[in-house]
Protein backbone atom coordinates (compact mmCIF):
# COMPACT_ATOMS: atom_id res chain seq x y z
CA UNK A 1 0.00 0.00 0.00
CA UNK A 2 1.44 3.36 -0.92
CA UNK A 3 -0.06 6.94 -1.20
CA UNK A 4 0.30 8.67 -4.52
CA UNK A 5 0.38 12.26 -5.56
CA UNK A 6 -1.97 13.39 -8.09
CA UNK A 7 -0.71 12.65 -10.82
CA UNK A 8 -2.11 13.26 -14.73
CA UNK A 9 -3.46 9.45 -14.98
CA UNK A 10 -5.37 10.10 -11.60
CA UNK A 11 -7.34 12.96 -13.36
CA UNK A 12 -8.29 10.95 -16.27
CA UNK A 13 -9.92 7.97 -13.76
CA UNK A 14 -13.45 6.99 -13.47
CA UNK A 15 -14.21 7.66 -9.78
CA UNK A 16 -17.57 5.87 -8.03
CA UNK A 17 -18.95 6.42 -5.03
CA UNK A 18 -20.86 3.51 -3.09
CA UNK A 19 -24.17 3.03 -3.45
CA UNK A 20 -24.56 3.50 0.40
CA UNK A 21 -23.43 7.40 -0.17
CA UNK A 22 -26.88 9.43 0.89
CA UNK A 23 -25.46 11.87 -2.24
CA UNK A 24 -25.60 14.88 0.23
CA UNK A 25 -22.28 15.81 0.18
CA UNK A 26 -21.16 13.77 3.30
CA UNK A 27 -18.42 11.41 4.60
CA UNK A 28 -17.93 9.03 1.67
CA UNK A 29 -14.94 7.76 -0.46
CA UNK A 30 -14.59 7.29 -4.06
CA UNK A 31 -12.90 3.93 -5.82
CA UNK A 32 -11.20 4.08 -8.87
CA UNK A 33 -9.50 0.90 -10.99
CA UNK A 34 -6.53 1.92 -12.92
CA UNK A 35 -4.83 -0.86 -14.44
CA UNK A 36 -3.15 -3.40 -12.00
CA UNK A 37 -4.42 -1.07 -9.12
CA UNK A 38 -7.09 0.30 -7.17
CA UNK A 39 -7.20 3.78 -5.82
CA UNK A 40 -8.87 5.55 -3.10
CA UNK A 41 -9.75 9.31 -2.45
CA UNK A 42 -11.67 11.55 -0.17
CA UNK A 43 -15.09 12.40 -1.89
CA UNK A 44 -14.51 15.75 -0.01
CA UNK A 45 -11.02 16.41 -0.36
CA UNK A 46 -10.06 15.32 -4.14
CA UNK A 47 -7.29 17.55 -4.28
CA UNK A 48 -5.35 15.01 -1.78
CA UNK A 49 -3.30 12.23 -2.92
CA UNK A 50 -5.30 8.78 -3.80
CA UNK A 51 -4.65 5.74 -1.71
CA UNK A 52 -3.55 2.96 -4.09
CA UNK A 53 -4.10 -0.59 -3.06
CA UNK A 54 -3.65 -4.30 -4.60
CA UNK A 55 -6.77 -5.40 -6.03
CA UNK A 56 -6.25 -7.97 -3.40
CA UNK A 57 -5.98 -5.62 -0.75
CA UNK A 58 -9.44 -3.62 -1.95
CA UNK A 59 -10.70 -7.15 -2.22
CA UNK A 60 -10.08 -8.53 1.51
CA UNK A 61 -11.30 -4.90 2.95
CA UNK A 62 -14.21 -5.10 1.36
CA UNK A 63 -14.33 -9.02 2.62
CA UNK A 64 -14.39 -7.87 5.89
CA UNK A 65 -16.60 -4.45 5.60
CA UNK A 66 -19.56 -6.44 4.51
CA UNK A 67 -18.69 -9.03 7.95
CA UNK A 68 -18.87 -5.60 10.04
């Protein structure tokens, strides 16, 4: 796991937000796949860096959110 800048490919990314987001501008988080990764940004704070993961990393996180 490593934290990017923003870089020119992040800009060109299609970002999603979960289905669970009310779509009122609150917490949520946006996931992006971009080739052999998966990143992770602020729905609030775009500007910041991404988080980019392992598909298998995104993979057993979302394993265990949907256990919580």
């Amino acid at each position: 796991m490593r934290v990017d800048g923003v870089g020119a490919y992040e800009a060109e990314l299609a970002w999603f937000k979960s289905s669970y987001s009310a779509g009122d501008g609150g917490d949520c988080v946006e996931v992006a796949s971009c080739f052999d990764t998966v990143q992770v940004r602020d729905s609030k704070d775009i500007a910041r860096p991404s988080l980019t993961l392992a598909p298998s990393a995104w993979t057993a996180f979302i394993t265990f959110a949907r256990e919580v």
